[in-house]
C-alpha atoms as a PDB file:
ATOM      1  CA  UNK A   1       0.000   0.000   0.000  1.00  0.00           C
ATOM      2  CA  UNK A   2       2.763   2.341   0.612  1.00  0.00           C
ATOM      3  CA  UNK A   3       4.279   2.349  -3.006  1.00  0.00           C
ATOM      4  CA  UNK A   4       2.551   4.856  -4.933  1.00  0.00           C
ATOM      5  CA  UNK A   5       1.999   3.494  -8.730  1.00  0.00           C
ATOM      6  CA  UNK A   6       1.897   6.505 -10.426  1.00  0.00           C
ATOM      7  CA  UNK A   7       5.169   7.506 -10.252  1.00  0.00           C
ATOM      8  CA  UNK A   8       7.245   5.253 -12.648  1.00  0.00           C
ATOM      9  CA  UNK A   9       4.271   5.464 -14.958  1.00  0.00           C
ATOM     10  CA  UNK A  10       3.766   8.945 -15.523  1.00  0.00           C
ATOM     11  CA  UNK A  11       7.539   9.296 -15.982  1.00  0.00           C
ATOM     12  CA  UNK A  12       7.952   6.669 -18.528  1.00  0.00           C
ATOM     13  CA  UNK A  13       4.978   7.145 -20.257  1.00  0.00           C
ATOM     14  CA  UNK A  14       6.116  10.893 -20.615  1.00  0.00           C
ATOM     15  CA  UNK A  15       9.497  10.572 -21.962  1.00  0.00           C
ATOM     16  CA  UNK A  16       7.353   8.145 -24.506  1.00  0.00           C
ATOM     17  CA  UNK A  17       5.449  11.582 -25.477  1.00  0.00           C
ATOM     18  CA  UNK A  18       2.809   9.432 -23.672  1.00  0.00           C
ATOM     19  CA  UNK A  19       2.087   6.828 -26.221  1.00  0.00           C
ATOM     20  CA  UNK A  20       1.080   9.371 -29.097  1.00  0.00           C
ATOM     21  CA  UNK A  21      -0.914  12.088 -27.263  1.00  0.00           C
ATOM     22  CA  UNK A  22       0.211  14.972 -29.108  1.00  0.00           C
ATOM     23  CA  UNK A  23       0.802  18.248 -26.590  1.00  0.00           C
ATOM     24  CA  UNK A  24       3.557  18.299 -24.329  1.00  0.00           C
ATOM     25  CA  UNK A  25       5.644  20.946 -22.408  1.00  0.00           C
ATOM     26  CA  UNK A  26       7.688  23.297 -24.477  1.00  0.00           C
ATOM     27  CA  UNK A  27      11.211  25.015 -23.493  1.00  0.00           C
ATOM     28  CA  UNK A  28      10.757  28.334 -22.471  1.00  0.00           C
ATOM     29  CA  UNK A  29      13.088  29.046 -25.253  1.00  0.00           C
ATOM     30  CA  UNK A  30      10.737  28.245 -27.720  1.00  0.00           C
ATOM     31  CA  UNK A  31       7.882  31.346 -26.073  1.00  0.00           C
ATOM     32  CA  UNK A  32       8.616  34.461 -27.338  1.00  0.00           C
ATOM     33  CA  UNK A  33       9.286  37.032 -24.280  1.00  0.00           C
ATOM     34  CA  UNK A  34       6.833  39.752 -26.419  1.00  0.00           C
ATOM     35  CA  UNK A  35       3.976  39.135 -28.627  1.00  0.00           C
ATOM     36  CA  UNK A  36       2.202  41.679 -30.600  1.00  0.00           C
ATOM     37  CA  UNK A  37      -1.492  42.281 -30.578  1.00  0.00           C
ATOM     38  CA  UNK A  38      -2.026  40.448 -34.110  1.00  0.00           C
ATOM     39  CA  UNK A  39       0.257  37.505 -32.809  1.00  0.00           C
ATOM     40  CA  UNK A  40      -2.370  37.150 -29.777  1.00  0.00           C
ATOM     41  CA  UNK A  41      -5.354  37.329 -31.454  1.00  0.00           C
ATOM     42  CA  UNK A  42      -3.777  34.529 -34.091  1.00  0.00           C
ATOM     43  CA  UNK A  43      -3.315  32.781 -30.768  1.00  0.00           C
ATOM     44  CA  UNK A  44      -6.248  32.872 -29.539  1.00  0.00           C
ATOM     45  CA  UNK A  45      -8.330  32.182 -32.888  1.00  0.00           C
ATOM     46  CA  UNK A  46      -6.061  29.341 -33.349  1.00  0.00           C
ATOM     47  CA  UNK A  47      -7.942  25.840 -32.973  1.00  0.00           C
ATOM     48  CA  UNK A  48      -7.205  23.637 -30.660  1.00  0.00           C
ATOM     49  CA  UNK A  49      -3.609  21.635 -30.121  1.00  0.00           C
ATOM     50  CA  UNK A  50      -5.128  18.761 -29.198  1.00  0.00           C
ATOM     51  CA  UNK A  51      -6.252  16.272 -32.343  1.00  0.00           C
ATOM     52  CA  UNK A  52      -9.594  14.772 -32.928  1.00  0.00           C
ATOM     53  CA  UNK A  53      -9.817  11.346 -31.102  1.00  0.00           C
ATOM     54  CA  UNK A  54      -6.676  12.154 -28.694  1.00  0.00           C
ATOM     55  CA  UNK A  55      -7.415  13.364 -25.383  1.00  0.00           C
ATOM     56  CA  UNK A  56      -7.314  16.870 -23.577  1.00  0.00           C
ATOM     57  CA  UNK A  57      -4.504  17.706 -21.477  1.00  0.00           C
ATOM     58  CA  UNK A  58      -5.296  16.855 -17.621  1.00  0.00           C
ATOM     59  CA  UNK A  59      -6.070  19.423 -15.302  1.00  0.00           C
ATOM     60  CA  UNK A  60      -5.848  20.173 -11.259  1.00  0.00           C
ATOM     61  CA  UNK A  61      -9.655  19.949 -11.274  1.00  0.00           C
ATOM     62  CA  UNK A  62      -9.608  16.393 -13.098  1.00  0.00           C
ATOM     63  CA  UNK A  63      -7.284  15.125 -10.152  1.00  0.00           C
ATOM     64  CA  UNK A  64      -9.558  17.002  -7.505  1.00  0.00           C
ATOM     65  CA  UNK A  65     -12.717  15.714  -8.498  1.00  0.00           C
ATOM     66  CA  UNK A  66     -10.838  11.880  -9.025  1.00  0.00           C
ATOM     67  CA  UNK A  67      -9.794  11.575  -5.775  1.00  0.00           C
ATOM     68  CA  UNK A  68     -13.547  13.034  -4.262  1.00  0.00           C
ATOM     69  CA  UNK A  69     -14.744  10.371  -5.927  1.00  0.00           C
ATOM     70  CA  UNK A  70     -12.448   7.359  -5.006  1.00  0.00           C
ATOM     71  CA  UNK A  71     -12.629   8.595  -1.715  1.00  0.00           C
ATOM     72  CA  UNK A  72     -16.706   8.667  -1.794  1.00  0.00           C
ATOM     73  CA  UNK A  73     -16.177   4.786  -2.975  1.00  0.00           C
ATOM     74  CA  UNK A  74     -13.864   4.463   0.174  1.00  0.00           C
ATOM     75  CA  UNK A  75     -16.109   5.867   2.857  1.00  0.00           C
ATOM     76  CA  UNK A  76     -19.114   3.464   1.567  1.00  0.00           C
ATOM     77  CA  UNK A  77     -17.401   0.851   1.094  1.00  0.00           C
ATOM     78  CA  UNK A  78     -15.503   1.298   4.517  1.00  0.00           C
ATOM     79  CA  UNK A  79     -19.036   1.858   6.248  1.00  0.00           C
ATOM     80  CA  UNK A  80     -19.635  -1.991   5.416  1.00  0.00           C
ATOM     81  CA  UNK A  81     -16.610  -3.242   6.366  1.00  0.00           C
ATOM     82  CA  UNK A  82     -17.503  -0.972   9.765  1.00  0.00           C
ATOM     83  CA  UNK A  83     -20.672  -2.809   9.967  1.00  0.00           C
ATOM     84  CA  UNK A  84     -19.516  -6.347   9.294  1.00  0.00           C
ATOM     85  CA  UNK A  85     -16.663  -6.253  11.968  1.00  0.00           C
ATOM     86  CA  UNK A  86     -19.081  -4.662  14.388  1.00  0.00           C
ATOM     87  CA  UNK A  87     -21.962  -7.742  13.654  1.00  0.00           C
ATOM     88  CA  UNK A  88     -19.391 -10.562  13.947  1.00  0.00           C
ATOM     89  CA  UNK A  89     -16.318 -11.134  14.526  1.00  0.00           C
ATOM     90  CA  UNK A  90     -15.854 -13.483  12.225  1.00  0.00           C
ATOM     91  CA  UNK A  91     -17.551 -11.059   9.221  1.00  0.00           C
ATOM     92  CA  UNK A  92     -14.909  -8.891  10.276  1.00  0.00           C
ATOM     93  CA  UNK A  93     -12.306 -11.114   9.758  1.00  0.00           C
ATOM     94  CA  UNK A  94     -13.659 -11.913   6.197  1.00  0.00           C
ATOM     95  CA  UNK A  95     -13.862  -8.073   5.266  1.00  0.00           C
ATOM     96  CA  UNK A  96     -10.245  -8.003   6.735  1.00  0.00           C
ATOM     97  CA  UNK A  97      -8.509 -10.661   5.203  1.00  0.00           C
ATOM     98  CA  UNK A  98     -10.904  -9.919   1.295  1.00  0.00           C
ATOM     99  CA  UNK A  99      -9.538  -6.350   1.604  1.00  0.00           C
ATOM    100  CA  UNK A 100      -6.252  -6.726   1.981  1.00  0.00           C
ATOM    101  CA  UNK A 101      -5.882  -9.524  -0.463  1.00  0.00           C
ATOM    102  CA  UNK A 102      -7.747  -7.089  -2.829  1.00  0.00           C
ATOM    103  CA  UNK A 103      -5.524  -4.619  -2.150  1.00  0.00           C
ATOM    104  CA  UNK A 104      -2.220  -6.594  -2.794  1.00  0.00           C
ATOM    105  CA  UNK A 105      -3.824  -8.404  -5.923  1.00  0.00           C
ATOM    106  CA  UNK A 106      -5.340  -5.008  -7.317  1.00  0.00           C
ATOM    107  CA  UNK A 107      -2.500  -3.281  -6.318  1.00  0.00           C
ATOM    108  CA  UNK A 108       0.239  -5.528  -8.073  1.00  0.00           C
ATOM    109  CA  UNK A 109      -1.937  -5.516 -11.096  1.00  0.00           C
ATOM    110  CA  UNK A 110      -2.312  -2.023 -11.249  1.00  0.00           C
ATOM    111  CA  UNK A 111       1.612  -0.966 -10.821  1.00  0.00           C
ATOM    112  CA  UNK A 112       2.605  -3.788 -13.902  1.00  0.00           C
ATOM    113  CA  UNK A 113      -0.517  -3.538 -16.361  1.00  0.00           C
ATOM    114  CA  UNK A 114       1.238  -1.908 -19.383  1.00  0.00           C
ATOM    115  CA  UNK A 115      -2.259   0.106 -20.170  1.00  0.00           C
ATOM    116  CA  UNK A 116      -3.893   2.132 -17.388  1.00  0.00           C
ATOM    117  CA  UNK A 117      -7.255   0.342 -16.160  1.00  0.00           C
ATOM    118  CA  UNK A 118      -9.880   3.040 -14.264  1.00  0.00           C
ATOM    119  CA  UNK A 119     -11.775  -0.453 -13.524  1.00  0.00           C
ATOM    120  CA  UNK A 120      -9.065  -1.801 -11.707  1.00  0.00           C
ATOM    121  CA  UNK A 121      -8.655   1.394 -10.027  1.00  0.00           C
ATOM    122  CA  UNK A 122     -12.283   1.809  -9.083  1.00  0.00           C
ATOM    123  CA  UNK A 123     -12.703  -2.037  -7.870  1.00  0.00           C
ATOM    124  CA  UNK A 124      -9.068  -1.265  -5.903  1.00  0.00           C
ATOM    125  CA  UNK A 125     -10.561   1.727  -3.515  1.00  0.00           C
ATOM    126  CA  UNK A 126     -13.362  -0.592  -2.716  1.00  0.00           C
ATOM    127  CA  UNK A 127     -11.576  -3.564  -1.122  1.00  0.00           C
ATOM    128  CA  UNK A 128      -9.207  -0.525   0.292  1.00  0.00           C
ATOM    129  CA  UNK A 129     -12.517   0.829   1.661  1.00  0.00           C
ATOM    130  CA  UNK A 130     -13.825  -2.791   3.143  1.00  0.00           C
ATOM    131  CA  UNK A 131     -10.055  -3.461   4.876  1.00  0.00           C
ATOM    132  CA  UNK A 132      -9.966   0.831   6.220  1.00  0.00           C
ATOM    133  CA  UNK A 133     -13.487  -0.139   7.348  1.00  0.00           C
ATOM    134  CA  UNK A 134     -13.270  -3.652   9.079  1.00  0.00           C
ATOM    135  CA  UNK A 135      -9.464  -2.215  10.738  1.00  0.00           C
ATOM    136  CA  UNK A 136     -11.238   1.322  12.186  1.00  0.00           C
ATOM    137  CA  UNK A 137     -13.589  -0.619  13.594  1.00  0.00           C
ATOM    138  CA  UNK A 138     -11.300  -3.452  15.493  1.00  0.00           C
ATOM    139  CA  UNK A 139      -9.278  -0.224  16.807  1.00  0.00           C
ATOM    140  CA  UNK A 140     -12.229   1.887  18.245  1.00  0.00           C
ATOM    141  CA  UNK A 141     -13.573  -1.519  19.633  1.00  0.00           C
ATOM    142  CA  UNK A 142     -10.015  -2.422  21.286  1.00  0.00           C
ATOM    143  CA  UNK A 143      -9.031   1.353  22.525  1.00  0.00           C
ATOM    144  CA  UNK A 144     -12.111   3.447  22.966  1.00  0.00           C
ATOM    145  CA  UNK A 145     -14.237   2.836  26.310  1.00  0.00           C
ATOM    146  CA  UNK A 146     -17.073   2.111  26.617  1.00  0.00           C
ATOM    147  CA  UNK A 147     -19.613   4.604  25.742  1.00  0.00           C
ATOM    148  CA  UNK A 148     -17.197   7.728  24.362  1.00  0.00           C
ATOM    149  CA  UNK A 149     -18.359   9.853  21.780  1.00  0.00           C
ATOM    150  CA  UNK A 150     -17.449   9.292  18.371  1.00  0.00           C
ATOM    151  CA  UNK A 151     -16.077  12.581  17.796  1.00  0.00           C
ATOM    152  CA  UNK A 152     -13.359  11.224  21.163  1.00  0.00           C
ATOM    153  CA  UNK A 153     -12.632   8.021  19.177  1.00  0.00           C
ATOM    154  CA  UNK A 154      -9.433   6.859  18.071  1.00  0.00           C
ATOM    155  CA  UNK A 155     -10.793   6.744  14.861  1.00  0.00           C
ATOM    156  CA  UNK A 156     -11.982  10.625  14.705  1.00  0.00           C
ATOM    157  CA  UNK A 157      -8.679  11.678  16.158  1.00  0.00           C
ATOM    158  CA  UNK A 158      -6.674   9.838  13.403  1.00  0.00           C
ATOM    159  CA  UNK A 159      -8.967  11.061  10.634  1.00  0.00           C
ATOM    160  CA  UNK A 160      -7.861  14.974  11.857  1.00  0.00           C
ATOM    161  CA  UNK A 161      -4.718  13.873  12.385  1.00  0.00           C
ATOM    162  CA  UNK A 162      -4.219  12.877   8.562  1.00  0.00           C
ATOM    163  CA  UNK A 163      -6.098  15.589   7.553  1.00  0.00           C
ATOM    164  CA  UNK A 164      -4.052  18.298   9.440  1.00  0.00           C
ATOM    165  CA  UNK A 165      -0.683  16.422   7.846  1.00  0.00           C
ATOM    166  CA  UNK A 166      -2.272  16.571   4.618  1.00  0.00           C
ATOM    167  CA  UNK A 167      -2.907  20.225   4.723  1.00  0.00           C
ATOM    168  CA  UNK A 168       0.414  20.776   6.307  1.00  0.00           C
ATOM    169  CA  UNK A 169       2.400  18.930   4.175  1.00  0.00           C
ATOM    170  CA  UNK A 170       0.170  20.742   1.073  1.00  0.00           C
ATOM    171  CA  UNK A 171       1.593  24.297   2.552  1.00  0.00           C
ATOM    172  CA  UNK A 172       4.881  23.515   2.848  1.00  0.00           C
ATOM    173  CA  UNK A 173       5.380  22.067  -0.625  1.00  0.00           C
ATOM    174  CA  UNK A 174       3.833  24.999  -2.052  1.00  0.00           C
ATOM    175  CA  UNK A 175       4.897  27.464  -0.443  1.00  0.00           C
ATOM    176  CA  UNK A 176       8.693  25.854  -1.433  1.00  0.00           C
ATOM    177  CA  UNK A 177       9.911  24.673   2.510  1.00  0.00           C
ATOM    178  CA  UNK A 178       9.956  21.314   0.761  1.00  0.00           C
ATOM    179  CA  UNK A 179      11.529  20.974  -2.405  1.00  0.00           C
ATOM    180  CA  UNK A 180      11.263  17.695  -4.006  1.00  0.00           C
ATOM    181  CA  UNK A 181      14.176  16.729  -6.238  1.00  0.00           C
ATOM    182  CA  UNK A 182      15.442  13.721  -8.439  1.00  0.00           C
ATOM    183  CA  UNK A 183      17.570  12.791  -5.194  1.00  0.00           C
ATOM    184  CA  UNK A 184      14.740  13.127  -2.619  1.00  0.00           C
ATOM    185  CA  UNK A 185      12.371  11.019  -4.479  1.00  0.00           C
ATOM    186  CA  UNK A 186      15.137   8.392  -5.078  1.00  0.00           C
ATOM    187  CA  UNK A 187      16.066   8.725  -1.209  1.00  0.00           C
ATOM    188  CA  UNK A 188      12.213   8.573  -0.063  1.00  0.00           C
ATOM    189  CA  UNK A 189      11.616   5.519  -2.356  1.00  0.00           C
ATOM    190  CA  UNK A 190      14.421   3.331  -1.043  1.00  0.00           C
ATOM    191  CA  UNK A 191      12.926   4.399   2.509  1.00  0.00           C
ATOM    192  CA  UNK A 192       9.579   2.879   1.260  1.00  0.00           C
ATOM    193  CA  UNK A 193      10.330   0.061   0.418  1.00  0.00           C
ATOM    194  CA  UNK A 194      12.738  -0.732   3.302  1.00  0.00           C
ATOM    195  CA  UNK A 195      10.006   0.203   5.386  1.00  0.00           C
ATOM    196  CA  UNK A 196       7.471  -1.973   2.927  1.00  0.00           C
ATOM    197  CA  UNK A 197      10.012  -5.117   3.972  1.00  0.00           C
ATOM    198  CA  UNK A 198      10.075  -4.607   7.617  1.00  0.00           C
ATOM    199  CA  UNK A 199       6.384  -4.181   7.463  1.00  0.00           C
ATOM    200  CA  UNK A 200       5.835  -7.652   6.334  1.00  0.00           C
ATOM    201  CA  UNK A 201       8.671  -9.016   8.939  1.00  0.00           C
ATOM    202  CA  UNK A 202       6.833  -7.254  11.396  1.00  0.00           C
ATOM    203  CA  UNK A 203       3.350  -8.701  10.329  1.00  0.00           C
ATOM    204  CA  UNK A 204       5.135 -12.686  10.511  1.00  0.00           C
ATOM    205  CA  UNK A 205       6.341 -11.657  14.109  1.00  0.00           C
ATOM    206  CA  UNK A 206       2.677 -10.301  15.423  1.00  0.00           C
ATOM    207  CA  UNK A 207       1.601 -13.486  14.232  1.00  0.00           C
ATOM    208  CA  UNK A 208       3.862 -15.833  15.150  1.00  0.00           C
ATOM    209  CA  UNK A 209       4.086 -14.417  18.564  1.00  0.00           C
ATOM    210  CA  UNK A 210       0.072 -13.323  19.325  1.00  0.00           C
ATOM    211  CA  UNK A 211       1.329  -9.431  20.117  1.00  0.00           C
ATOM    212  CA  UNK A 212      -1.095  -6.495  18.953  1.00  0.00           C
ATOM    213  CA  UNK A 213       1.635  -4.341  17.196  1.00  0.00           C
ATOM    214  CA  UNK A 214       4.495  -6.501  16.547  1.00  0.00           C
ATOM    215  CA  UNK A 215       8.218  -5.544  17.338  1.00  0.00           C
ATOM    216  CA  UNK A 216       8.413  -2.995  19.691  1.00  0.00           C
ATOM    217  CA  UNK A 217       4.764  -3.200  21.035  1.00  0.00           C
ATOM    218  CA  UNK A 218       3.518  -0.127  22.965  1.00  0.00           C
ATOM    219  CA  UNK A 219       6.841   0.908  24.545  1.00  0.00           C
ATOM    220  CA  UNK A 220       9.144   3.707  23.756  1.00  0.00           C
ATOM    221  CA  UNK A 221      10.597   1.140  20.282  1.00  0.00           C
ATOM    222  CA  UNK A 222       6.787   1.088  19.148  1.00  0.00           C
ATOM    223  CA  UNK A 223       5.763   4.549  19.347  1.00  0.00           C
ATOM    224  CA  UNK A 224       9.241   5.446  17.904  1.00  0.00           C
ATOM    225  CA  UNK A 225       8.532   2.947  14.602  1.00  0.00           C
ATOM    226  CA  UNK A 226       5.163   4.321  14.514  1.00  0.00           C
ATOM    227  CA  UNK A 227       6.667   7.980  14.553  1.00  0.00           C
ATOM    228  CA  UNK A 228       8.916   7.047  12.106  1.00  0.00           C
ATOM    229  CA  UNK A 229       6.094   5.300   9.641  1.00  0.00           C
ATOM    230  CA  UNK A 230       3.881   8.406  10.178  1.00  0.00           C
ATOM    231  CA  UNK A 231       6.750  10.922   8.610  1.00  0.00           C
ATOM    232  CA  UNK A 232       7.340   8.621   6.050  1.00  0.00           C
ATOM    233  CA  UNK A 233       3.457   9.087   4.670  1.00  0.00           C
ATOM    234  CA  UNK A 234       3.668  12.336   5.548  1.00  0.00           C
ATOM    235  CA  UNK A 235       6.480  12.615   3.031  1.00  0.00           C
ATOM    236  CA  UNK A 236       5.044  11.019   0.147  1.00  0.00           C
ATOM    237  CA  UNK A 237       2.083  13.227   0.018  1.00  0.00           C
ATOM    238  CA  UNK A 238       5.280  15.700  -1.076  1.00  0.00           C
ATOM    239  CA  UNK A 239       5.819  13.058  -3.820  1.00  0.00           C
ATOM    240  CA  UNK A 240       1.956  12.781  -5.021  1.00  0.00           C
ATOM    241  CA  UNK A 241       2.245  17.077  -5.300  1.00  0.00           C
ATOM    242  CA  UNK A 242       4.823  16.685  -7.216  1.00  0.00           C
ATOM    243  CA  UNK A 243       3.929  13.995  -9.645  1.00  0.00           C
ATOM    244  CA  UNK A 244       0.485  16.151 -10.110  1.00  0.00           C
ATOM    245  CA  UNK A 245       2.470  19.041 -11.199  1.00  0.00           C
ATOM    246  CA  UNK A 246       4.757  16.758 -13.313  1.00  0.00           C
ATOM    247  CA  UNK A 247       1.588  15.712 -14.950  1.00  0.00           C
ATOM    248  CA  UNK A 248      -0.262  18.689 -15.654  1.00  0.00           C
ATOM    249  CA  UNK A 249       3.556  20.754 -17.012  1.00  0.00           C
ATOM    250  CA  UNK A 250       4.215  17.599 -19.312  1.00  0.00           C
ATOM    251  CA  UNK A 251       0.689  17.279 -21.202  1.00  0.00           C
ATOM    252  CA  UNK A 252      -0.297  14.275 -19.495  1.00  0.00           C
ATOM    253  CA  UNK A 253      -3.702  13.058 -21.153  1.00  0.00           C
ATOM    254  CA  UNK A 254      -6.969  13.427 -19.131  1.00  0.00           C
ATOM    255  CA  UNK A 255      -6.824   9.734 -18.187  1.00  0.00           C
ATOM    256  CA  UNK A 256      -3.666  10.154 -15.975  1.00  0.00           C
ATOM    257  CA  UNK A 257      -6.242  11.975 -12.949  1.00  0.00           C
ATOM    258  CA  UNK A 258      -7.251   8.360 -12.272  1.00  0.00           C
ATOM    259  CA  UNK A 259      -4.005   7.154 -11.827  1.00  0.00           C
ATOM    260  CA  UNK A 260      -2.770  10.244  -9.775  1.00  0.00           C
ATOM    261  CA  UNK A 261      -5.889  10.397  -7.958  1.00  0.00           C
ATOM    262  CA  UNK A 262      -5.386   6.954  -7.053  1.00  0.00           C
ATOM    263  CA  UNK A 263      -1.639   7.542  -5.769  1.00  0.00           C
ATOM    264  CA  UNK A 264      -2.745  10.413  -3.626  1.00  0.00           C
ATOM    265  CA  UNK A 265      -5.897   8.256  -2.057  1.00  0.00           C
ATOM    266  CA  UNK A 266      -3.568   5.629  -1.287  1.00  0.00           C
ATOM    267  CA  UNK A 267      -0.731   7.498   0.570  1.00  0.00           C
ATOM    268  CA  UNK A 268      -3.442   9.384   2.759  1.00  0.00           C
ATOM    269  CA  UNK A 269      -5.114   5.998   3.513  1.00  0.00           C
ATOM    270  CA  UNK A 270      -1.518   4.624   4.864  1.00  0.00           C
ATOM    271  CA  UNK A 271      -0.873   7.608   6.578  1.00  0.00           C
ATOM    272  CA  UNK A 272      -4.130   7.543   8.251  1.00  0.00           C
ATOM    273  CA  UNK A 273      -3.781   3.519   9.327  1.00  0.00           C
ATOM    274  CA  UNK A 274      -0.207   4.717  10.685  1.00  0.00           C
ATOM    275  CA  UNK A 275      -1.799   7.268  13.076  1.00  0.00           C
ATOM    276  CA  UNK A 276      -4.359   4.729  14.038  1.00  0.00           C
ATOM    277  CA  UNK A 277      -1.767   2.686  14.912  1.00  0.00           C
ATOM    278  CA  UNK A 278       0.319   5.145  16.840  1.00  0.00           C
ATOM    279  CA  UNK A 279      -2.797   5.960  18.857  1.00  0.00           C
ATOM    280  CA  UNK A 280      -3.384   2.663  19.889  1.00  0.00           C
ATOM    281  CA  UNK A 281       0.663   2.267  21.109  1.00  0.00           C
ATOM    282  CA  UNK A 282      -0.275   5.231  23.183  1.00  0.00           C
ATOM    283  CA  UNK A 283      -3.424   4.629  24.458  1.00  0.00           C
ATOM    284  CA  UNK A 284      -2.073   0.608  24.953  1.00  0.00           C
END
């Protein structure tokens, strides 16, 4: 879950003039620094750049309204997953175990399918949505007493605790405090994945030895790994800004806001599962 698919994509797929789509970025020292008033109007009268039958460049409200709408399948579809782990135990367990497989099969698929597949992406944010769902659930159950108010949860306080990152992490990249370069994505990557292996060693050891959180439990090692994990999300959202912008400067056909809306859903839906579980080291 924590490897966002859209960036090797969008890069490939751009220095590939992205598989015939005709507009891409220019050098700025191909726009003249003056135009004259006849040279703008024969601008503006000029037809469209983009063929018959190709698609339109992709815009920031194409990604916007992708993501509202993944997310809107997320929330539903999480809502069941709430409801089945809340009936039964064992319902829970199913809407556990099909989401996550979903999300590793979809997921897989997704990241190596040579064409980009908004079915796969759609069908992908609802198992995300049943396994976000069935999880919440098992941690309000586990760490929130009896009778607290839902807006008290764990859940609730992870939810504004992703979305304060998220608008945090939005300011600073825009406003330039973070800066992300060919050497910071390459550094942040390796970090992801190393973090994507220990994650899985981690998951063998909760197993194998019945603990709720794996190495490190609820003590000072926990919350530190937990800390760790949640600036690691935090830092990819950095990435997904970026790879928008890449997207929209290079010409990147319409189609691309599904696969950048899909990077972006995914990154806040890790970050918010690693606040849920560095609430539940604390409050353990």
């Amino acid at each position: 879950m924590a490897n966002n698919p859209a960036f090797n994509r969008l890069e490939k797929d751009a220095r590939s003039g992205y598989a015939g789509f005709r507009t891409g970025p220019q050098s700025s020292s191909a726009v003249p620094t003056e135009l004259s008033a006849q040279q703008l109007q024969d601008m503006y009268s000029a037809p469209s750049a983009v063929r018959p039958g190709t698609e339109r460049p992709v815009t920031m409200d194409d990604v916007v309204m992708k993501t509202l709408g993944l997310f809107a399948i997320v929330l539903v579809t999480g809502a069941v997953g709430w409801y089945l782990s809340a009936t039964s135990q064992v319902l829970g367990l199913v809407a556990w175990g099909a989401g996550i497989v979903g999300i590793l099969g979809l997921g897989i698929a997704i990241a190596v399918k040579k064409t980009l597949s908004v079915p796969l992406i759609l069908t992908y944010a609802v198992f995300e949505g049943l396994f976000v769902g069935a999880i919440s659930q098992t941690y309000s159950g586990a760490f929130d007493p009896q009778g607290t108010p839902a807006f008290q949860g764990i859940v609730a306080q992870a939810v504004l605790a992703t979305l304060a990152t998220f608008a945090g992490m939005f300011v600073a990249y825009k406003t330039g405090l973070i800066k992300v370069t060919a050497k910071f994505r390459r550094i942040v990557t390796m970090m992801v994945f190393g973090y994507v292996i220990f994650a899985l060693v981690n998951f063998g050891y909760a197993i194998f030895t019945n603990s709720a959180f794996g190495i490190g439990g609820s003590g000072a090692l926990g919350i530190g790994i937990s800390l760790f994990a949640v600036g690691l999300a935090a830092t990819m959202l950095a990435l997904d800004f970026d790879q928008i912008d890449y997207a929209i400067r290079t010409g990147a056909p319409q189609k691309y806001s599904w696969l950048l809306a899909h990077g972006l859903v995914v990154t806040l839906v890790w970050l918010y599962l690693e606040f849920l579980r560095l609430l539940g080291r604390m409050r353990n």
